[in-house]
N, C-alpha and C. Protein backbone atom coordinates (compact mmCIF):
# COMPACT_ATOMS: atom_id res chain seq x y z
N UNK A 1 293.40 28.37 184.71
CA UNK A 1 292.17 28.82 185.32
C UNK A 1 292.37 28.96 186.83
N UNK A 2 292.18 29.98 187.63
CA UNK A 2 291.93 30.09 188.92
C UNK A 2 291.16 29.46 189.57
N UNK A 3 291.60 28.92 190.74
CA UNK A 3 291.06 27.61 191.77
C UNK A 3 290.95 28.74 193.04
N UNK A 4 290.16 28.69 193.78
CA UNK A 4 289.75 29.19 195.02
C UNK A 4 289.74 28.80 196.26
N UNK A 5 290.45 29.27 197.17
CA UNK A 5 290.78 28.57 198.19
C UNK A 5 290.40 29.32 199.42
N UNK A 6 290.20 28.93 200.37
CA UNK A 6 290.00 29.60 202.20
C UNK A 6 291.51 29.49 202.63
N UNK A 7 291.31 30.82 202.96
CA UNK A 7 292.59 31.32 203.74
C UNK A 7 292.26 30.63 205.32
N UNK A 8 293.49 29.33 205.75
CA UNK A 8 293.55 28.81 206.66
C UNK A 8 293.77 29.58 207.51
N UNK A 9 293.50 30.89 207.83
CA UNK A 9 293.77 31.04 209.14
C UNK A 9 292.75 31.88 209.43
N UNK A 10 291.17 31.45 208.61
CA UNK A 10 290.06 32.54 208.85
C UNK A 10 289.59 31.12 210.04
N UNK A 11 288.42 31.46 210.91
CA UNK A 11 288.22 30.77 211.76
C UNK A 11 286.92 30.76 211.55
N UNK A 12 286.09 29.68 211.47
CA UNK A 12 284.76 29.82 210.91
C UNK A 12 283.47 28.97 211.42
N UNK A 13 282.47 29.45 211.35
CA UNK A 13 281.49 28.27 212.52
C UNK A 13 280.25 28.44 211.44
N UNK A 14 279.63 26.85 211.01
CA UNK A 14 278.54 26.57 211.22
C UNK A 14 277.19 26.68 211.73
N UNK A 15 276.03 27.63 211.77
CA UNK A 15 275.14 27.49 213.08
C UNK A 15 273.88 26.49 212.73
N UNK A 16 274.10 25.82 213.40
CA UNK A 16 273.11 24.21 212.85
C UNK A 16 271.84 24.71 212.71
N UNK A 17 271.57 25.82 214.03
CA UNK A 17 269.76 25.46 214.27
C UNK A 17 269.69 26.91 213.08
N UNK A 18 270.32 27.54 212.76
CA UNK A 18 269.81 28.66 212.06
C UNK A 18 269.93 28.33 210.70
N UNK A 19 270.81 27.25 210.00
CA UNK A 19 270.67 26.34 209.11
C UNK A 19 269.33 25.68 208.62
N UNK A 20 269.07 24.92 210.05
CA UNK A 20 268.02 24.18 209.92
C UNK A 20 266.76 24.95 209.71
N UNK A 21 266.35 25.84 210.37
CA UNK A 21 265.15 27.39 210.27
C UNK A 21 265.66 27.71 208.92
N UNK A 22 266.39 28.11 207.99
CA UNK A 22 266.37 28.17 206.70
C UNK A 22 265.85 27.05 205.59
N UNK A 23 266.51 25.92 205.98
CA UNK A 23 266.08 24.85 205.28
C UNK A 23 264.32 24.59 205.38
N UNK A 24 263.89 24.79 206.30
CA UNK A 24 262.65 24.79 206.66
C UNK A 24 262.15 25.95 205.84
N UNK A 25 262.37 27.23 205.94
CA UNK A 25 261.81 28.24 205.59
C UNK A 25 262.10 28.40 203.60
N UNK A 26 262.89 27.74 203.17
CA UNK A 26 263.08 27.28 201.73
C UNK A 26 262.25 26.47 201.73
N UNK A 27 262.04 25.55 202.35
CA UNK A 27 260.43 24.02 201.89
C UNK A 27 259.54 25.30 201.13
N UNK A 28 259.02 26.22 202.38
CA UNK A 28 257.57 26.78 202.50
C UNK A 28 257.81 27.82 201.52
N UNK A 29 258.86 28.07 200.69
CA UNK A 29 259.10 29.00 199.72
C UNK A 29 259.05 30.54 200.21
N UNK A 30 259.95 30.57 201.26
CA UNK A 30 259.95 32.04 202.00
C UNK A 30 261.44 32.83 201.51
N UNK A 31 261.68 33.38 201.61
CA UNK A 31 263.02 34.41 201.55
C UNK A 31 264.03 34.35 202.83
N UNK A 32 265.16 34.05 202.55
CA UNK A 32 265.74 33.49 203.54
C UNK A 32 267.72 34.30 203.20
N UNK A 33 267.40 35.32 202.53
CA UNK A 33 268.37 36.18 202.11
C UNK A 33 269.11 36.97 203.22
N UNK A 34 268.10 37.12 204.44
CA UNK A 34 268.94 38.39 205.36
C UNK A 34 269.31 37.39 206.36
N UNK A 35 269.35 35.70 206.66
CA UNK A 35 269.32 35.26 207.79
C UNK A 35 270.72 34.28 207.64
N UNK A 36 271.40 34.37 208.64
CA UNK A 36 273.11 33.91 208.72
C UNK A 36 272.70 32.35 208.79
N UNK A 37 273.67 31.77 208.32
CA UNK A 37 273.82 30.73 209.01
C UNK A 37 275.19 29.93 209.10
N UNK A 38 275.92 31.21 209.14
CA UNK A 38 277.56 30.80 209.16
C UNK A 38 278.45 31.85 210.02
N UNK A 39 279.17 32.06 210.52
CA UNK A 39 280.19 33.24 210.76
C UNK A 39 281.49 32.76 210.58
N UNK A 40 282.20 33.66 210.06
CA UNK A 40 284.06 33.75 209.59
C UNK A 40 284.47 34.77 210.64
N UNK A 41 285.43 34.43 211.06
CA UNK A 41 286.77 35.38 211.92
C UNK A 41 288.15 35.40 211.45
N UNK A 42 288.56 36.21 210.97
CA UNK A 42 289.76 36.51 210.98
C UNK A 42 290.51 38.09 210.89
N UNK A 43 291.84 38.19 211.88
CA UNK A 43 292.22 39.07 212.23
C UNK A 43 291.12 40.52 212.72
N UNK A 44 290.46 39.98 213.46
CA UNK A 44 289.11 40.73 214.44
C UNK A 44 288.48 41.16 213.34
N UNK A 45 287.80 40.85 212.04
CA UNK A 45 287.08 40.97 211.36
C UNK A 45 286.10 39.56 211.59
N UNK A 46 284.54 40.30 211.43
CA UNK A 46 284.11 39.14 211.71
C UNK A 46 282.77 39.19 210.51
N UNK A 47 282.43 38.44 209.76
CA UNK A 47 281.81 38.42 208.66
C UNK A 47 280.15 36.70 208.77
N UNK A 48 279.38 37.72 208.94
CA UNK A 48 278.31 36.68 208.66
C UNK A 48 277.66 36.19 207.69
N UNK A 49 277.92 35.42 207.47
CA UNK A 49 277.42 34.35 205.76
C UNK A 49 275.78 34.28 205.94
N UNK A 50 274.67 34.36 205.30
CA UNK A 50 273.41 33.81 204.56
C UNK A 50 274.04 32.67 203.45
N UNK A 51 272.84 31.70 203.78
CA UNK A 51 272.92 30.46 203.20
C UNK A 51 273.79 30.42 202.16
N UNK A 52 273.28 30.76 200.67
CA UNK A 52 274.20 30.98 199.81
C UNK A 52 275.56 31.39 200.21
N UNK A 53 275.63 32.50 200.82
CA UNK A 53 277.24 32.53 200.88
C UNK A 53 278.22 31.59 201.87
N UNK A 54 277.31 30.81 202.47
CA UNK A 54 277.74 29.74 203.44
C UNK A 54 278.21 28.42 202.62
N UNK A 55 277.18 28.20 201.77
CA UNK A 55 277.49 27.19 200.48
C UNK A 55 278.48 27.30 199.54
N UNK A 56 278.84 28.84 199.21
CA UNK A 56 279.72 29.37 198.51
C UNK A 56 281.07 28.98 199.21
N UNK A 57 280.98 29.53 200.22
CA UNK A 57 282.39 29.24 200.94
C UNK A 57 282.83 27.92 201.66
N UNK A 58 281.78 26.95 201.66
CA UNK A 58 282.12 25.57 201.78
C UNK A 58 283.19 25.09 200.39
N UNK A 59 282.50 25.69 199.08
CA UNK A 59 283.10 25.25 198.22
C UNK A 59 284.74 25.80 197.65
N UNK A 60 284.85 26.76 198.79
CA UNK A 60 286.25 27.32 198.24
C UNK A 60 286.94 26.87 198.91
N UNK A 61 287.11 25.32 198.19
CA UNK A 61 287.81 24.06 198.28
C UNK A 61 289.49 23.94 197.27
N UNK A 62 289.48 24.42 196.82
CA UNK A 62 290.13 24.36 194.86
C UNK A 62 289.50 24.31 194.05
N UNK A 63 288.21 24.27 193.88
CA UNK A 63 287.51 24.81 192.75
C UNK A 63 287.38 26.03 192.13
N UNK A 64 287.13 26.38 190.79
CA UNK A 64 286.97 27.39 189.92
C UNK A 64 285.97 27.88 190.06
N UNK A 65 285.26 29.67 189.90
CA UNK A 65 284.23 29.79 190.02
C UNK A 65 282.66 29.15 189.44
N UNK A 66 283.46 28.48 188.26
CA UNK A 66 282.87 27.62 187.30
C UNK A 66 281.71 26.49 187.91
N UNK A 67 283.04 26.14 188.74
CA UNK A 67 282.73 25.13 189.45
C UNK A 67 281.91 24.99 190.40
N UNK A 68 281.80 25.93 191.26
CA UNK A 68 280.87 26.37 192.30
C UNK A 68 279.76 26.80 192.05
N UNK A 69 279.67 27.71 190.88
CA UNK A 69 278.71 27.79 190.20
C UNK A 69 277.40 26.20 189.70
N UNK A 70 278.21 25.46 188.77
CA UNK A 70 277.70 23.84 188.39
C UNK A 70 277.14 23.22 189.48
N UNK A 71 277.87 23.42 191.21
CA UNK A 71 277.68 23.25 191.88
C UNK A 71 276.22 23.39 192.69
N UNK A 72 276.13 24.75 192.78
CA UNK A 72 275.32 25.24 193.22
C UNK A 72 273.73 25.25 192.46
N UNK A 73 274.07 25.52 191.26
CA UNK A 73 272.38 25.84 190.21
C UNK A 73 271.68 24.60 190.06
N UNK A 74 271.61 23.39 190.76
CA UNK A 74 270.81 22.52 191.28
C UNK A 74 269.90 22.90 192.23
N UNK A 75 270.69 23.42 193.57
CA UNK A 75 270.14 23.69 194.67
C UNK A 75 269.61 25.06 194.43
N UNK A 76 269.37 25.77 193.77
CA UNK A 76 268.85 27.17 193.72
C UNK A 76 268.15 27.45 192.63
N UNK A 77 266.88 27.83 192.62
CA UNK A 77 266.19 28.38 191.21
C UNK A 77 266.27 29.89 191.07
N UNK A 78 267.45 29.55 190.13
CA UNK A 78 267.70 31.15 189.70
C UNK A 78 269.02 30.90 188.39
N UNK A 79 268.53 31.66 187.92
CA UNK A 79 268.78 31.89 186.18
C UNK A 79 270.33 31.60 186.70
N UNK A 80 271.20 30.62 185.73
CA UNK A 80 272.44 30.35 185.58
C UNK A 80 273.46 31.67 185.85
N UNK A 81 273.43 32.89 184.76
CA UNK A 81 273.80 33.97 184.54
C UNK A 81 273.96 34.94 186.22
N UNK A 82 272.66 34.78 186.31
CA UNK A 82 272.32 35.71 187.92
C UNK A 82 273.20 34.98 189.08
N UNK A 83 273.21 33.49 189.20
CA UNK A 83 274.03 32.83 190.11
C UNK A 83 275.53 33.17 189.87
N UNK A 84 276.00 33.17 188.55
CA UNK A 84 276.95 33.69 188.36
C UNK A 84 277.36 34.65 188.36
N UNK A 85 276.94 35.83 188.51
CA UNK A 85 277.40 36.89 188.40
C UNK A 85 277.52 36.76 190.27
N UNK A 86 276.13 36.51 191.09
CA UNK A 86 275.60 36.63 192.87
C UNK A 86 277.45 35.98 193.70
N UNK A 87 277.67 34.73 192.66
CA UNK A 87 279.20 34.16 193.17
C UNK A 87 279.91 35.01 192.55
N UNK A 88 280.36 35.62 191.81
CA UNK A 88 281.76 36.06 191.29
C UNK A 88 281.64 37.28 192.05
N UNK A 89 281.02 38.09 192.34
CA UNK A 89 280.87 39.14 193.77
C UNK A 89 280.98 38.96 194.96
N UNK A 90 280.55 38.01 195.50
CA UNK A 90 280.44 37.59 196.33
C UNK A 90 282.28 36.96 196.43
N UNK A 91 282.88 35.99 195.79
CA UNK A 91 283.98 36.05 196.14
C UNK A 91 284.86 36.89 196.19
N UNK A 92 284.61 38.02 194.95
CA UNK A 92 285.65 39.42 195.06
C UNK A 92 285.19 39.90 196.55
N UNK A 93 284.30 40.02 197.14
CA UNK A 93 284.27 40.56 198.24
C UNK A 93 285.13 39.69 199.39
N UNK A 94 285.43 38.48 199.80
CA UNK A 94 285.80 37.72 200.27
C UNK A 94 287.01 38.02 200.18
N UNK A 95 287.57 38.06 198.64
CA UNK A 95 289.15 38.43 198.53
C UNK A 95 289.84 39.65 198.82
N UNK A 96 288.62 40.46 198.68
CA UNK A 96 289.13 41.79 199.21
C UNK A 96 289.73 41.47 200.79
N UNK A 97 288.45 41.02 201.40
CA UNK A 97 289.05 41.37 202.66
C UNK A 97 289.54 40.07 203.13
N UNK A 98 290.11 39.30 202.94
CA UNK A 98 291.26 38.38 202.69
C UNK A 98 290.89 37.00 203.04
N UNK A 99 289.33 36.56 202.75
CA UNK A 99 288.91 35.53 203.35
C UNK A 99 289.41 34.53 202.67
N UNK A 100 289.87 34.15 200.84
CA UNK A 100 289.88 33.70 200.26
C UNK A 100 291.13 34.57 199.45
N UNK A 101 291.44 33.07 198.55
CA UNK A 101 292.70 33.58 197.84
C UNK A 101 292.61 32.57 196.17
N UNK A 102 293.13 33.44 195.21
CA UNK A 102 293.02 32.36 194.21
C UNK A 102 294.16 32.08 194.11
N UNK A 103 294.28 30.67 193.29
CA UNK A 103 296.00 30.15 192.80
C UNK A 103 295.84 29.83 191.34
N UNK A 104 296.60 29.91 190.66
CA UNK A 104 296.68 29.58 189.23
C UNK A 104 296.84 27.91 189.28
């Protein structure tokens, strides 16, 4: 099974307070889909994460998409299937442009 990993040489930042304005704006049950709260750099590509994909890519640790998935469908109300499909795109996009890499 394929394990997922961050390519160590993407360079990547956290943004606390735009984190925190999401977390807040999830309490009040708002939509929080178009708002970053991460950025990746590598080789002058520069890619801004929304929550989910910020969570996503915390977890591309060595875990399987499986895994990230199990992971995640606690923290999110949304149909098992739909999360799964939202991650397995979401990392092909990543791998395309070389943020992430799988290993057998």
């Amino acid at each position: 099974m394929k394990t997922i990993h961050r390519n160590p040489d993407v360079m990547w930042r956290e943004e606390a307070d735009a984190l925190a304005r999401v977390r807040e704006a999830l309490d009040r049950g708002e939509a929080v889909e178009e708002t970053g709260t991460s950025v990746l750099f590598s080789g002058g590509t520069m890619l801004s994460l929304n929550y989910l994909g910020t969570e996503i890519w915390k977890l591309c640790d060595g875990r399987t998409p499986e895994g990230i998935v199990a992971e995640l469908l606690p923290q999110f109300e949304v149909d098992e299937a739909v999360l799964r499909e939202d991650v397995q795109a979401f990392l092909d996009e990543l791998a395309v442009k070389g943020f992430i890499r799988y290993a057998q």
